[in-house]
N, C-alpha and C. Protein backbone atom coordinates (compact mmCIF):
# COMPACT_ATOMS: atom_id res chain seq x y z
N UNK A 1 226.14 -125.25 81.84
CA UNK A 1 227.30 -125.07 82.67
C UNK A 1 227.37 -123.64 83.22
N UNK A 2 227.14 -122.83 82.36
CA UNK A 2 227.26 -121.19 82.73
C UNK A 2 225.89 -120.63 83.70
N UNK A 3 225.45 -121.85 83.50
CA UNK A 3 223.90 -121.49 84.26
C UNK A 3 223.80 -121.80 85.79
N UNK A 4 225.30 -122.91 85.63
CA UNK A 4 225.12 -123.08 87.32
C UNK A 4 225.87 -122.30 88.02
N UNK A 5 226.85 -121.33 87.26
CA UNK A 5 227.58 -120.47 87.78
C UNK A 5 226.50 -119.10 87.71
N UNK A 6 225.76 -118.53 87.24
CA UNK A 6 224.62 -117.82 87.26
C UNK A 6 223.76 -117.99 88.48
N UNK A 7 223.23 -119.54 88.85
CA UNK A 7 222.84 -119.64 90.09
C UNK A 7 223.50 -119.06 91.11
N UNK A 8 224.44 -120.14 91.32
CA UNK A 8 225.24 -119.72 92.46
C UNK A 8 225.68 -118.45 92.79
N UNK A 9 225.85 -117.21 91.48
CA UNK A 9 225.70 -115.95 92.19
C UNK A 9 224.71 -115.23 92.52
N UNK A 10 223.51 -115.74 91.76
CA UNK A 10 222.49 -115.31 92.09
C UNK A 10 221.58 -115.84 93.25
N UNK A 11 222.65 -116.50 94.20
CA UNK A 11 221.93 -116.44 95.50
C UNK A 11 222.65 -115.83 96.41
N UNK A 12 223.08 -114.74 95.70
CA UNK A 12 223.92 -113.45 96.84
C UNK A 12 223.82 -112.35 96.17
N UNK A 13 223.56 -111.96 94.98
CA UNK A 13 222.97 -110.66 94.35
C UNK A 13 222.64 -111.30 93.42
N UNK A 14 221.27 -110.36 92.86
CA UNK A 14 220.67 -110.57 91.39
C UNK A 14 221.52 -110.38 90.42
N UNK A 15 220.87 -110.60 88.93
CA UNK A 15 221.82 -110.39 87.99
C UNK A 15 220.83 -109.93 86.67
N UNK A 16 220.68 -109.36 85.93
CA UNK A 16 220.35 -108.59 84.42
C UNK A 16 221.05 -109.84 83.62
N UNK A 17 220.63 -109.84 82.87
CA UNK A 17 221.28 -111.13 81.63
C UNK A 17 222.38 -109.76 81.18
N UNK A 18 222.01 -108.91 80.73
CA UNK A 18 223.48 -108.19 80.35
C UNK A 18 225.23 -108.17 81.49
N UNK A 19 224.58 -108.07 83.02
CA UNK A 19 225.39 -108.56 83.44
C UNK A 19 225.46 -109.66 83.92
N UNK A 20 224.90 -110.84 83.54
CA UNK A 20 225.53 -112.13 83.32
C UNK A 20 226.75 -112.23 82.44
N UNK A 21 226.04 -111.82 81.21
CA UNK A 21 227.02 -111.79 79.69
C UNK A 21 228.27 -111.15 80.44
N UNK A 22 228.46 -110.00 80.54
CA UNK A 22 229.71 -109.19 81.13
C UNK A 22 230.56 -110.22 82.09
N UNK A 23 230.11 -110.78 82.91
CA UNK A 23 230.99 -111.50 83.98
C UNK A 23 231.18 -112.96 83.07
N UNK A 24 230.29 -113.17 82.07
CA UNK A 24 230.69 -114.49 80.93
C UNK A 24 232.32 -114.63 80.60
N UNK A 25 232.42 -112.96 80.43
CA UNK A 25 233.08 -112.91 79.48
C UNK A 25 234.25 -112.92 79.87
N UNK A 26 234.58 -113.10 81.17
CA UNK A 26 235.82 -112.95 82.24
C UNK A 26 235.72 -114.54 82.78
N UNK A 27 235.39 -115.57 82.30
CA UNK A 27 235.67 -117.16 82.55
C UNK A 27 235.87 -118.00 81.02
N UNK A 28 236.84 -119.17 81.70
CA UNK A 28 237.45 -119.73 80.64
C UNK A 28 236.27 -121.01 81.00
N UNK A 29 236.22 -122.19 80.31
CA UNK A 29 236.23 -123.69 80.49
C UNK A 29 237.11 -124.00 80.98
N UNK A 30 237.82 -124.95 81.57
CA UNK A 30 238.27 -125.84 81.69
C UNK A 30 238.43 -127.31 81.71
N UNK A 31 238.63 -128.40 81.51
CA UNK A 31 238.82 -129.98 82.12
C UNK A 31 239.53 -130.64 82.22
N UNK A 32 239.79 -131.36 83.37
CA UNK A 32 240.83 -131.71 83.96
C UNK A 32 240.86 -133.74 84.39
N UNK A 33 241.29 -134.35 83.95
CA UNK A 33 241.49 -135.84 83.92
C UNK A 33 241.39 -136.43 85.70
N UNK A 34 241.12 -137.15 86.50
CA UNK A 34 241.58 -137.81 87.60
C UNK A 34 243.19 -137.72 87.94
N UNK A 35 243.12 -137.46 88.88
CA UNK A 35 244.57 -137.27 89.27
C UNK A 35 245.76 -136.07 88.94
N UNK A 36 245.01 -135.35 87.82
CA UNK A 36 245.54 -134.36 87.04
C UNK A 36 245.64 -133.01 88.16
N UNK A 37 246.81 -132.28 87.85
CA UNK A 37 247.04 -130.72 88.73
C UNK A 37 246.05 -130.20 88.30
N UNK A 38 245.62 -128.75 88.57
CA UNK A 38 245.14 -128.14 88.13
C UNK A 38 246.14 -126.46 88.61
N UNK A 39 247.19 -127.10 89.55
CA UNK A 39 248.47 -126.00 90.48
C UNK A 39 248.91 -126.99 91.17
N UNK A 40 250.18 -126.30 90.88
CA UNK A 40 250.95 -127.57 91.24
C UNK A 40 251.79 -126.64 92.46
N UNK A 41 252.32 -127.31 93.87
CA UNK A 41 253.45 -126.58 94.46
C UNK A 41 254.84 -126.09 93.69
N UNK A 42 254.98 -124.70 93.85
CA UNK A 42 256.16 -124.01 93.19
C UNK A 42 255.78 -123.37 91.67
N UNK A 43 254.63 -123.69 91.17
CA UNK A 43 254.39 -122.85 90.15
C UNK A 43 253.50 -121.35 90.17
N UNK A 44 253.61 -120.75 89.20
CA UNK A 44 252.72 -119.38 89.26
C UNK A 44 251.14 -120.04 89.31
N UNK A 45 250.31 -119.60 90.18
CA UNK A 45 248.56 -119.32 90.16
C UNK A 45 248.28 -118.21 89.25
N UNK A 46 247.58 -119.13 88.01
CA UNK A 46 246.95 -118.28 86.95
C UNK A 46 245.47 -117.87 87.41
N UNK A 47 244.86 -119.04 87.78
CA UNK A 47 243.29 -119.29 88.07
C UNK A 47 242.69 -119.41 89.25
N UNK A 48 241.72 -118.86 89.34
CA UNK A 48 240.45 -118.78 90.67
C UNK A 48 240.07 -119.94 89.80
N UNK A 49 239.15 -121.12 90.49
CA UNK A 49 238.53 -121.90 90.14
C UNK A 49 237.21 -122.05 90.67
N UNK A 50 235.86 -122.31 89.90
CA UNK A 50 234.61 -122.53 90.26
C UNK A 50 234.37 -123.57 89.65
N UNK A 51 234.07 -125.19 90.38
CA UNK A 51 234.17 -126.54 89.87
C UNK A 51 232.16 -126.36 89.46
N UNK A 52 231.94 -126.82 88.81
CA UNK A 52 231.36 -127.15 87.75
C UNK A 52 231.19 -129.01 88.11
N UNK A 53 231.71 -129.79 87.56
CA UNK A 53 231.53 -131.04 88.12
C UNK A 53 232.63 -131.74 88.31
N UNK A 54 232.51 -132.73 89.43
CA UNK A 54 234.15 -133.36 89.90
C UNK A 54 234.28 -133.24 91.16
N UNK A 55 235.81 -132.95 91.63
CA UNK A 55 236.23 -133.26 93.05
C UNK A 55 237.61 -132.95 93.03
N UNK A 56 237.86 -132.02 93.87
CA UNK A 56 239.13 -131.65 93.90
C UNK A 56 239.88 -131.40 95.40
N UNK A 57 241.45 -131.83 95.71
CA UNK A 57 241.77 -131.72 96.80
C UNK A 57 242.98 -130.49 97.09
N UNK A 58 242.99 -130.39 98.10
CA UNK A 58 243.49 -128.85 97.84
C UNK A 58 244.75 -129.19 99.22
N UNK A 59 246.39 -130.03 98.77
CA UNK A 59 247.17 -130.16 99.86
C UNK A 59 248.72 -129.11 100.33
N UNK A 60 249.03 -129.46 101.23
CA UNK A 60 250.07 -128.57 101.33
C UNK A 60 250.94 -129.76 102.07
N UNK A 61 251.85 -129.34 101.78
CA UNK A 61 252.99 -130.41 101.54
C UNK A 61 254.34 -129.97 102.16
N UNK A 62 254.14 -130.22 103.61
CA UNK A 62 255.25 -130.01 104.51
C UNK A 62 257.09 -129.92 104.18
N UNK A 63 257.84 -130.05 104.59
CA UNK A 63 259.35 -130.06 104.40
C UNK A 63 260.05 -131.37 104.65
N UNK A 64 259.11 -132.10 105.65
CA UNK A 64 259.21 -133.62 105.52
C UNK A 64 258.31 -134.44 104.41
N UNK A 65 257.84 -133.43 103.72
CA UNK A 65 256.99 -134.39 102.48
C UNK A 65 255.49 -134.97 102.66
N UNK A 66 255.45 -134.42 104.08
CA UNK A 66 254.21 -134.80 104.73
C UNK A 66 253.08 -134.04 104.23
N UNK A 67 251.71 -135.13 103.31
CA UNK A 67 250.37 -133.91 102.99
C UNK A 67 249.49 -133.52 104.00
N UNK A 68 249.23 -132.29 104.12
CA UNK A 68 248.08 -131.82 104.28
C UNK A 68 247.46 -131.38 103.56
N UNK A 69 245.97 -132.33 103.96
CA UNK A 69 244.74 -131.54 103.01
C UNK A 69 244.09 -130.60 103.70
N UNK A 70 244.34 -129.97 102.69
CA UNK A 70 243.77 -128.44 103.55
C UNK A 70 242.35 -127.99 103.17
N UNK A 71 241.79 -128.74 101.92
CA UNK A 71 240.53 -128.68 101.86
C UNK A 71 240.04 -129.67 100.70
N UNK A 72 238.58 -129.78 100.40
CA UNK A 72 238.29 -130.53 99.21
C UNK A 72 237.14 -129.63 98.27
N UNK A 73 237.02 -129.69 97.66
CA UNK A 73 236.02 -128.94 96.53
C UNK A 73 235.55 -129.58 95.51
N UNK A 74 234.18 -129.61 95.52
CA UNK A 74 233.00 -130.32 94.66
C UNK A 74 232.10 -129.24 94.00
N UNK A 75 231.21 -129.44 93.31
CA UNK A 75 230.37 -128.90 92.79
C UNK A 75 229.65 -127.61 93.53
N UNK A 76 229.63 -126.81 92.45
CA UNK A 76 229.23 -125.48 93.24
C UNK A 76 230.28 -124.33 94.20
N UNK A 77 231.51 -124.93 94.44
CA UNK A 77 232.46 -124.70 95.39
C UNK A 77 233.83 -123.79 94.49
N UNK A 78 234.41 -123.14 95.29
CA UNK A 78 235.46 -122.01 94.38
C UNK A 78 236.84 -122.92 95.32
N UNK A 79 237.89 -122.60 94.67
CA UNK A 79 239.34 -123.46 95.06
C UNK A 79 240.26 -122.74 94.68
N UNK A 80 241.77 -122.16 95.07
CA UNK A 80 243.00 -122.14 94.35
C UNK A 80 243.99 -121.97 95.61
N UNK A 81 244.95 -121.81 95.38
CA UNK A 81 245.78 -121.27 96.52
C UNK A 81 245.86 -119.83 96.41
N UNK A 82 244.76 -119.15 97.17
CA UNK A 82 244.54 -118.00 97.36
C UNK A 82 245.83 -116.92 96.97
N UNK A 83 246.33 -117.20 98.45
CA UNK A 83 247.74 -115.96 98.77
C UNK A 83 248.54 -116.22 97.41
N UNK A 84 249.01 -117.61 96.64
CA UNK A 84 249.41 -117.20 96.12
C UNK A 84 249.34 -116.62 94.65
N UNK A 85 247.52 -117.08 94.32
CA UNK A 85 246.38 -116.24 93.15
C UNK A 85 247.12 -114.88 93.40
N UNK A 86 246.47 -114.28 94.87
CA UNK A 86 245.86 -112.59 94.76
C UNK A 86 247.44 -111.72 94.92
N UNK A 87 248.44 -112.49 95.39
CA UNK A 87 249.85 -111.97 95.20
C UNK A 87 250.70 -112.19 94.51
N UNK A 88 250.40 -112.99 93.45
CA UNK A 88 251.14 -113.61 92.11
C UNK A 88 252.35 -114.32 92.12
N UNK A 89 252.29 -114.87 93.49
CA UNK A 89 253.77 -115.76 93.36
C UNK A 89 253.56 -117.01 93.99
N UNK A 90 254.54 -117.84 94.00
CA UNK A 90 254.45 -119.19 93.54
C UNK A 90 253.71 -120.02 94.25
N UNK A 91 252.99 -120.86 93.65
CA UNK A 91 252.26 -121.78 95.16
C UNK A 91 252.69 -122.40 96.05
N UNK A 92 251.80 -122.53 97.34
CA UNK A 92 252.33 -123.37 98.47
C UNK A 92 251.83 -124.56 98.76
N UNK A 93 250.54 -124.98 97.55
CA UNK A 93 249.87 -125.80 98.07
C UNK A 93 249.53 -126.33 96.05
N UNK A 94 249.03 -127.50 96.44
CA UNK A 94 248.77 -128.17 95.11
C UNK A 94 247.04 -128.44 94.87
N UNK A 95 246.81 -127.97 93.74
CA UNK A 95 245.40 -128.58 93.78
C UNK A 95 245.15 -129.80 92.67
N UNK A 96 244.65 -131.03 93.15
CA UNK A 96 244.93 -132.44 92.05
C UNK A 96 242.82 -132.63 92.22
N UNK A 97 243.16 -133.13 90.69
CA UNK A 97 241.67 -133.69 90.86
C UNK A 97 241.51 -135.28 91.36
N UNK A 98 240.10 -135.51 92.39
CA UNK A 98 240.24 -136.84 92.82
C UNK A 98 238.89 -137.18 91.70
N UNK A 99 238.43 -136.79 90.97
CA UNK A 99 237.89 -137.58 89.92
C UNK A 99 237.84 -136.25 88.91
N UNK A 100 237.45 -136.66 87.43
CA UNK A 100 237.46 -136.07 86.22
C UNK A 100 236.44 -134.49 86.65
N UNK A 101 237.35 -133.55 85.96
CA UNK A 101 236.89 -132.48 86.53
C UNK A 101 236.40 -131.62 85.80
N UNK A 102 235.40 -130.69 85.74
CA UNK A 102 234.90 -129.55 85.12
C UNK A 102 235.05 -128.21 85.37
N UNK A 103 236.04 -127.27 85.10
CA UNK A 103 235.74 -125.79 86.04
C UNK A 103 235.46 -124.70 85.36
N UNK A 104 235.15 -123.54 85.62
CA UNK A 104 235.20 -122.47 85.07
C UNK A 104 236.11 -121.67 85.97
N UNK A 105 236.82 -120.90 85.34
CA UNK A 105 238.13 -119.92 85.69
C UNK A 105 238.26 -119.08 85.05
N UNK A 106 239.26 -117.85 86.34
CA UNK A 106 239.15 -116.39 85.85
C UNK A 106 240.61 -116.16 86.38
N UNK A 107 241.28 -115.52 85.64
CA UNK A 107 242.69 -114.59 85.91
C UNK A 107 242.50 -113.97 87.22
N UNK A 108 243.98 -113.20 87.46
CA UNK A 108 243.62 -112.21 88.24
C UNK A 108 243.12 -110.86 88.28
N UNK A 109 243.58 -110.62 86.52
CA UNK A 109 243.32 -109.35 85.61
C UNK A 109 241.84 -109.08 85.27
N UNK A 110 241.03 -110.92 85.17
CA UNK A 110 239.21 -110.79 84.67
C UNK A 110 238.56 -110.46 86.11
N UNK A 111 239.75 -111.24 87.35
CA UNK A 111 238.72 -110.69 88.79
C UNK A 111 238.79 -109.50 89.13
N UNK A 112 240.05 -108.71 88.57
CA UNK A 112 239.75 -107.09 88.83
C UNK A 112 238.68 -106.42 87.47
N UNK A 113 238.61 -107.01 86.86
CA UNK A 113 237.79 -106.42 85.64
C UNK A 113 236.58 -106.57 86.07
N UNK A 114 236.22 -107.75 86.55
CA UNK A 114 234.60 -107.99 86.48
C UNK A 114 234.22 -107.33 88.08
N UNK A 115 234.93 -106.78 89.10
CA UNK A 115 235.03 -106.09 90.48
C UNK A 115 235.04 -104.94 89.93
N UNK A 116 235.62 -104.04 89.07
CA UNK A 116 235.58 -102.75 88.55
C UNK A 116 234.51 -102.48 87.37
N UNK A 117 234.49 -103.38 86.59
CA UNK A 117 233.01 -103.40 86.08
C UNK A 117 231.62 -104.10 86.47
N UNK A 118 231.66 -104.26 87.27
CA UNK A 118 230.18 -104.32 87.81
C UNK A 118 230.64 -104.73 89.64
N UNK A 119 230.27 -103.49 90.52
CA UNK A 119 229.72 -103.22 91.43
C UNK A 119 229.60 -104.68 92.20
N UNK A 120 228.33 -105.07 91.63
CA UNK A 120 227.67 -106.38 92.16
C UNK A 120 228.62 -107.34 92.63
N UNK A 121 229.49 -107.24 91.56
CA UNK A 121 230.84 -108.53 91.59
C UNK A 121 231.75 -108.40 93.10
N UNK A 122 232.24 -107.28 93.56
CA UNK A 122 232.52 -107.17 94.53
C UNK A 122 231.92 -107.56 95.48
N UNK A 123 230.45 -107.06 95.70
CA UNK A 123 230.03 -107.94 97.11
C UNK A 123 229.69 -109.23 96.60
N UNK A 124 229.87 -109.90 95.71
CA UNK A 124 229.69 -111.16 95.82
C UNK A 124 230.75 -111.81 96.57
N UNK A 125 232.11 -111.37 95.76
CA UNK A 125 233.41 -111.79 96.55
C UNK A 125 233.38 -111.90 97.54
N UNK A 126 233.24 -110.44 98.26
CA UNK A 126 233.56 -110.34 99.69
C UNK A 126 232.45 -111.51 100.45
N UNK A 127 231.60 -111.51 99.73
CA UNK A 127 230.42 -112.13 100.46
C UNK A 127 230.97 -113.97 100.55
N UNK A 128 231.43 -114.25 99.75
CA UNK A 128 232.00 -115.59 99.53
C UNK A 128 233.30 -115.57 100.34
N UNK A 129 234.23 -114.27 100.27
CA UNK A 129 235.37 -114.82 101.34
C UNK A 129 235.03 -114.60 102.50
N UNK A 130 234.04 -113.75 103.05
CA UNK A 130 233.71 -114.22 104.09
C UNK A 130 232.87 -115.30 104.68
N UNK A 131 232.47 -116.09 104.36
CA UNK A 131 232.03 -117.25 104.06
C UNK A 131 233.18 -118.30 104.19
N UNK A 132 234.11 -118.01 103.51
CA UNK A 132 235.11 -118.81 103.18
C UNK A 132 236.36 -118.77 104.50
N UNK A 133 236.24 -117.36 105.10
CA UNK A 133 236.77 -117.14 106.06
C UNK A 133 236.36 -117.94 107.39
N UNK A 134 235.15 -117.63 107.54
CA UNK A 134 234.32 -118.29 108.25
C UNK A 134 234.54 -119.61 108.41
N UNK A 135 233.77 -120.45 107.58
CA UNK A 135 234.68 -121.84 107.45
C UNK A 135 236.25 -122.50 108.17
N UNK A 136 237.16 -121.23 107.96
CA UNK A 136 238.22 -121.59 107.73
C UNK A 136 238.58 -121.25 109.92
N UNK A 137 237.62 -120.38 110.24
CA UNK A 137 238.31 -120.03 111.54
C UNK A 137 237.24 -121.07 112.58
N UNK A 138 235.99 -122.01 111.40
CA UNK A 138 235.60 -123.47 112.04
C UNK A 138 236.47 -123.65 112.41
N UNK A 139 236.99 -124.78 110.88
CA UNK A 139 237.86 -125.39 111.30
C UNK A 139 238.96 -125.11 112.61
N UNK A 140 239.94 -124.40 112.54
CA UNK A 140 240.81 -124.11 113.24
C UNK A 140 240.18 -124.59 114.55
N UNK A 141 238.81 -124.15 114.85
CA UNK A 141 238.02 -124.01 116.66
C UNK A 141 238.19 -125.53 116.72
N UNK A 142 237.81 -125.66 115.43
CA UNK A 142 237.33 -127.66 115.56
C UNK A 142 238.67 -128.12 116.03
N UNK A 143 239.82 -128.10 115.69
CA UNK A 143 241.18 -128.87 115.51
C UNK A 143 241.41 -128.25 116.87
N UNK A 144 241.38 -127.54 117.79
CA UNK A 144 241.89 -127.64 118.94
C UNK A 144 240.89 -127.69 120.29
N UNK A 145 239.75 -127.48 119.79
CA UNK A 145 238.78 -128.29 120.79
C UNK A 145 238.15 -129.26 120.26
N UNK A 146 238.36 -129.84 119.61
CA UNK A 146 237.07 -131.56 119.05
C UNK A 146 238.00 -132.17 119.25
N UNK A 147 237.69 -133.66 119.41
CA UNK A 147 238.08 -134.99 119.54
C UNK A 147 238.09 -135.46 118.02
N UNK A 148 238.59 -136.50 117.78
CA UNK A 148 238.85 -137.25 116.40
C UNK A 148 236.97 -137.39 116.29
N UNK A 149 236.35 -138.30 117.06
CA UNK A 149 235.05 -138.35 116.93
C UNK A 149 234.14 -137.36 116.06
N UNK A 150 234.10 -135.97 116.89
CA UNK A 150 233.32 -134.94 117.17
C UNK A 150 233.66 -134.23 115.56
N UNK A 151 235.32 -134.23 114.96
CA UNK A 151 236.02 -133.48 113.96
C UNK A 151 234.77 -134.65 113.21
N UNK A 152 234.79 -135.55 113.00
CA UNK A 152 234.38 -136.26 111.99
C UNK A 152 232.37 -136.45 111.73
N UNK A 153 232.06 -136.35 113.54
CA UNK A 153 230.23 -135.95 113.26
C UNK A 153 229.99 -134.93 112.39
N UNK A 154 231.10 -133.65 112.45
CA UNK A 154 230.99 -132.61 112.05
C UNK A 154 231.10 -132.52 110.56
N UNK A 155 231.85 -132.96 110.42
CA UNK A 155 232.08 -133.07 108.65
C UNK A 155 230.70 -134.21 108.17
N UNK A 156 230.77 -134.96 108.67
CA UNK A 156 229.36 -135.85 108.29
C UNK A 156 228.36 -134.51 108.47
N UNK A 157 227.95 -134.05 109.27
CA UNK A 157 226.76 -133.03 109.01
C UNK A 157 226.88 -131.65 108.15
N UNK A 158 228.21 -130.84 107.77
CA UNK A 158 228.50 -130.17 107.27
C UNK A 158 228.38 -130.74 105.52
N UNK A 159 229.16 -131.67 105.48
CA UNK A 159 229.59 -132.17 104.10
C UNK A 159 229.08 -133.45 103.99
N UNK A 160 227.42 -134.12 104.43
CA UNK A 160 227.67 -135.97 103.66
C UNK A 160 227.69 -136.76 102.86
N UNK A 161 227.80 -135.72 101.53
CA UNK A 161 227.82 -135.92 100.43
C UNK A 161 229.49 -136.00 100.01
N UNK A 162 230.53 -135.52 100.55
CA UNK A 162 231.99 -135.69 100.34
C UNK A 162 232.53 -137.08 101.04
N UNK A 163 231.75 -137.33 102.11
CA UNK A 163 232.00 -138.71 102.32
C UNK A 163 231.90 -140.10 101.94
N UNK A 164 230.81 -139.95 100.90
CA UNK A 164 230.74 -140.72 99.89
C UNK A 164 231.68 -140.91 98.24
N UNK A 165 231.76 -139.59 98.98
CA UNK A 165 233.08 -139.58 97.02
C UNK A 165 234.48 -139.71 97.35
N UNK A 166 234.83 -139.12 98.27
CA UNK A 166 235.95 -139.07 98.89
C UNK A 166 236.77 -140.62 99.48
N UNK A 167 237.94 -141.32 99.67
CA UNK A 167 238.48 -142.29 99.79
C UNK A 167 238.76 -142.18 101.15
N UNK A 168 238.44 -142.76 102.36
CA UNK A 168 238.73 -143.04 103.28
C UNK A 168 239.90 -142.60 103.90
N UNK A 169 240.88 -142.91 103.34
CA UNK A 169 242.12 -142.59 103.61
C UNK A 169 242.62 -141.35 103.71
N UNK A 170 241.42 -140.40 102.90
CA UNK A 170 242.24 -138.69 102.79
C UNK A 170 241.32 -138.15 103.43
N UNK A 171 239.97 -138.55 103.75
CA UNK A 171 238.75 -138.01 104.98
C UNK A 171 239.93 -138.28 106.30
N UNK A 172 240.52 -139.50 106.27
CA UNK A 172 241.25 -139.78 107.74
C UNK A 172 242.12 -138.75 107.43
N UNK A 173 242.93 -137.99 106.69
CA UNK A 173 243.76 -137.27 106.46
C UNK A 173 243.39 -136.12 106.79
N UNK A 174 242.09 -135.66 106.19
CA UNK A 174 241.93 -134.31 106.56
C UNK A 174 241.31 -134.01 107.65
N UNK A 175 240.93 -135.33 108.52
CA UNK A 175 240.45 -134.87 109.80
C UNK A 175 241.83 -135.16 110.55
N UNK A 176 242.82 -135.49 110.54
CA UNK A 176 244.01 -135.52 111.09
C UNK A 176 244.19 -137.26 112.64
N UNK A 177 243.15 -137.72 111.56
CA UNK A 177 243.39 -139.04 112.21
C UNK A 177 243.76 -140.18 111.26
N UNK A 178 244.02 -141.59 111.69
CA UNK A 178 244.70 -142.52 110.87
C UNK A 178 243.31 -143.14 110.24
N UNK A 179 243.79 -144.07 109.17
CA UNK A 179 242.66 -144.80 108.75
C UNK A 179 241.81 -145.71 109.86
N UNK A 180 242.91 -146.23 110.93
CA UNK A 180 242.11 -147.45 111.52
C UNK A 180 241.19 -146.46 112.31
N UNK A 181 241.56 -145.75 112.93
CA UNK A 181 239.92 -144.66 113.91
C UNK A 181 238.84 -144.25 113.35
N UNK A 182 239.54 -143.91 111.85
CA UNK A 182 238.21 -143.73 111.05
C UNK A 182 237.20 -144.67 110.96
N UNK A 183 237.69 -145.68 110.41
CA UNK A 183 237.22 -146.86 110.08
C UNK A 183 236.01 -146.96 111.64
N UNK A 184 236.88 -147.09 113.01
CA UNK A 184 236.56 -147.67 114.21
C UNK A 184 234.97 -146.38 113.89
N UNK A 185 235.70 -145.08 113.81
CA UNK A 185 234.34 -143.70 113.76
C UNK A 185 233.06 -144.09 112.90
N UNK A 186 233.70 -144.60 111.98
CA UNK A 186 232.51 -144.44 110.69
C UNK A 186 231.40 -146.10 110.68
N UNK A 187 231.84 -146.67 111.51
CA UNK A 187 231.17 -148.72 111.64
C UNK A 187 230.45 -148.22 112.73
């Protein structure tokens, strides 16, 4: 388990087994049931999350009660409600598992520890939120120039492995179309 989190940073800086151990020592286990929170809207964000194995959806939940999924996270992939992790107040968004989940997690106190003790750790971050940034100012391009179609080739070539785990109904969700177009997209 600790080995796939070892990978995955070690394809953005190397690592010394001593500072492996050091950044060990700043993650918990976790596991989490189907359907289970892992942050719920309105509570404090304890945890950065790095899923390990599973599937997780990441929604925000309008004033009419209406979800948005604002993202999904599988294996290999980091998740929480950021803003309200790195500013310590309450969430805006919920993260639920859509099948039985595995993570490893860090405070906000182990991500300044393991950023102040080892160098490396920092540009990994930055290197991942920008990455993560990236992604995120896709999307946005996608949602006001793509068609329902085009939003959905795209995620098929980006992600086609989430389309298989994922339920129809919340792919139509997070591309911001209904089930029946999907359906019409995906036949």
């Amino acid at each position: 388990m600790r080995a796939n989190l070892r990978e995955h940073i070690e394809k953005i800086i190397p690592l010394t087994d001593e500072e492996f151990a050091f950044i060990c020592t700043h993650f918990s286990t976790k596991k989490f049931k189907k359907h289970q929170f892992l942050i719920q809207k309105g509570d404090p964000v304890k945890y950065c999350y790095f899923v390990i194995s599973g599937l997780l959806k990441l929604v925000y939940t309008d004033d009419s009660a209406k979800e948005h999924i604002v993202s999904f996270a599988m294996e290999d992939w980091w998740e929480s409600d950021y803003y309200a992790f790195f500013t310590q107040t309450e969430a805006t968004m919920s993260l639920e598992c859509l099948e039985d989940t595995e993570v490893l997690c860090f405070s906000l106190d182990d991500y300044k520890k393991m950023c102040d003790g080892l160098q490396k750790m920092e540009r990994f971050f930055l290197e991942k939120a920008n990455f993560g940034f990236l992604g995120s100012q896709r999307r946005i391009i996608s949602w006001l120039t793509s068609n329902s179609k085009e939003r959905y080739e795209q995620l098929l070539k980006q992600s086609p492995s989430l389309i298989q785990r994922v339920p129809k109904s919340l792919i139509a969700s997070y591309l911001g179309i209904s089930r029946e177009t999907l359906s019409r997209l995906s036949s």
